[in-house]
Protein backbone atom coordinates (compact mmCIF):
# COMPACT_ATOMS: atom_id res chain seq x y z
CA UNK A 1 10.65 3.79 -17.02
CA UNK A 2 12.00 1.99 -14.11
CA UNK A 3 9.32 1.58 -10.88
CA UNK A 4 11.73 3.89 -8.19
CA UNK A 5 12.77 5.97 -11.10
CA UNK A 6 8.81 6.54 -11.69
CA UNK A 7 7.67 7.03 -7.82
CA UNK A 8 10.52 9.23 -7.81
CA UNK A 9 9.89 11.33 -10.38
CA UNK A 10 5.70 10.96 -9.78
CA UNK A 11 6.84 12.54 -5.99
CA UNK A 12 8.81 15.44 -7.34
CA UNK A 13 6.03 16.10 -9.92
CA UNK A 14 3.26 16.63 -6.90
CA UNK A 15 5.56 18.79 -4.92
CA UNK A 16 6.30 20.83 -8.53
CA UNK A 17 2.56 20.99 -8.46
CA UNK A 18 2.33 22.81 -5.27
CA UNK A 19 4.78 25.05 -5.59
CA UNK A 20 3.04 26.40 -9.06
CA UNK A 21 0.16 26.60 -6.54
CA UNK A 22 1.80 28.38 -4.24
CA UNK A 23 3.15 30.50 -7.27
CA UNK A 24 -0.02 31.34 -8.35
CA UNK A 25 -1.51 32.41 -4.94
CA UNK A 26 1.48 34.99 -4.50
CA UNK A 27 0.92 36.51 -8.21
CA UNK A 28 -2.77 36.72 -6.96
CA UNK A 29 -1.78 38.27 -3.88
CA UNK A 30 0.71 41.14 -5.51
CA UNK A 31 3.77 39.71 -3.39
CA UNK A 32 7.16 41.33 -3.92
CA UNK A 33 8.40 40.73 -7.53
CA UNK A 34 12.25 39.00 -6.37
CA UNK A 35 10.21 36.71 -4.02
CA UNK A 36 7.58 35.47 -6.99
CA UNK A 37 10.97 34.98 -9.44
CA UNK A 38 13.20 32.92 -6.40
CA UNK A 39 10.26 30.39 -6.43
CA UNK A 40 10.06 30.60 -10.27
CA UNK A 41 13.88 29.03 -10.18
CA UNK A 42 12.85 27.01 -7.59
CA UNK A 43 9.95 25.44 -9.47
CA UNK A 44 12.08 25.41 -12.69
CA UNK A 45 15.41 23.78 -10.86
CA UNK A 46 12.77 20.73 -9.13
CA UNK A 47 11.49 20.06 -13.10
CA UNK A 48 15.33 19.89 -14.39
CA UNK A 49 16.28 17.89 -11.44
CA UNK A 50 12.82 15.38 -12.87
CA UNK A 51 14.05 15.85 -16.33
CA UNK A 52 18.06 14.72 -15.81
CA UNK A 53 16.22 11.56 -13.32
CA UNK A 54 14.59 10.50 -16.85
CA UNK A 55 17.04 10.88 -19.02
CA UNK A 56 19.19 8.91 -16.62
CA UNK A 57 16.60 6.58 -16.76
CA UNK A 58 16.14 6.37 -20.39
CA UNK A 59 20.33 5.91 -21.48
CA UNK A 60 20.08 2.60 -18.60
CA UNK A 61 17.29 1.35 -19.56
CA UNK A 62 16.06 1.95 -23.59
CA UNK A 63 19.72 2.94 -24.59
CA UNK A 64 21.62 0.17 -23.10
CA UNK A 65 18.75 -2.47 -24.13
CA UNK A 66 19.66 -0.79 -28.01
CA UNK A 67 23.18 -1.41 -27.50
CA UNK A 68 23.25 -4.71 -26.08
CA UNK A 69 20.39 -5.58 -28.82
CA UNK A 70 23.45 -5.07 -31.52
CA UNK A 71 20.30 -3.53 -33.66
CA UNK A 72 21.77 -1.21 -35.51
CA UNK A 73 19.28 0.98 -36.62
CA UNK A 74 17.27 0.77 -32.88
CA UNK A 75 20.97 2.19 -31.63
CA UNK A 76 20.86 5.03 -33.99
CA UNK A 77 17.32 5.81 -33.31
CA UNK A 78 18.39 5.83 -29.35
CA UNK A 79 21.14 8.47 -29.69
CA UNK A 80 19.20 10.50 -32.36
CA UNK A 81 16.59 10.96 -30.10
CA UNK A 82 18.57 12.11 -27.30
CA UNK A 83 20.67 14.23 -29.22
CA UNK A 84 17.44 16.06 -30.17
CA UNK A 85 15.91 16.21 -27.11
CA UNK A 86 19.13 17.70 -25.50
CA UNK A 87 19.20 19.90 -28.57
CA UNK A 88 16.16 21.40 -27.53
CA UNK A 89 17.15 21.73 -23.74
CA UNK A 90 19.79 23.74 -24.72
CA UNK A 91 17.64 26.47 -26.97
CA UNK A 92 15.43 26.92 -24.11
């Protein structure tokens, strides 16, 4: 993973962390049931915005060093994996 791409990422991660915090404390404390599910999609939105920086990541960094390798079989191995891990995005 590239360095700003990391200390990007590692930043949104800690803030993710708080906010499951902060969900937890309002479960705990029997807050009203719309407020608990906004920050839900908040907390879930801030882990898909970390998720599309790494993928992003990934296809300019591991996929274009398969591609410019001209390794065949490292440039199937690339896409395979991202078709399954978008694959897998999709059925959640």
């Amino acid at each position: 993973m590239q360095n700003d791409t990391k200390k990007a990422c590692l930043s949104r991660l800690n803030r993710v962390e708080g906010q499951v915090r902060g969900l937890a404390k309002m479960v705990e404390d029997d807050r009203y049931c719309i407020d608990v599910v906004t920050q839900v999609q908040a907390v879930i939105a801030a882990l898909k915005k970390v998720e599309s920086e790494i993928l992003k990541d990934h296809i300019s960094h591991c996929v274009e060093h398969a591609i410019k390798s001209g390794d065949k079989k490292a440039q199937r191995e690339k896409v395979q994996e991202l078709v399954d891990t978008l694959s897998r995005a999709r059925q959640l």
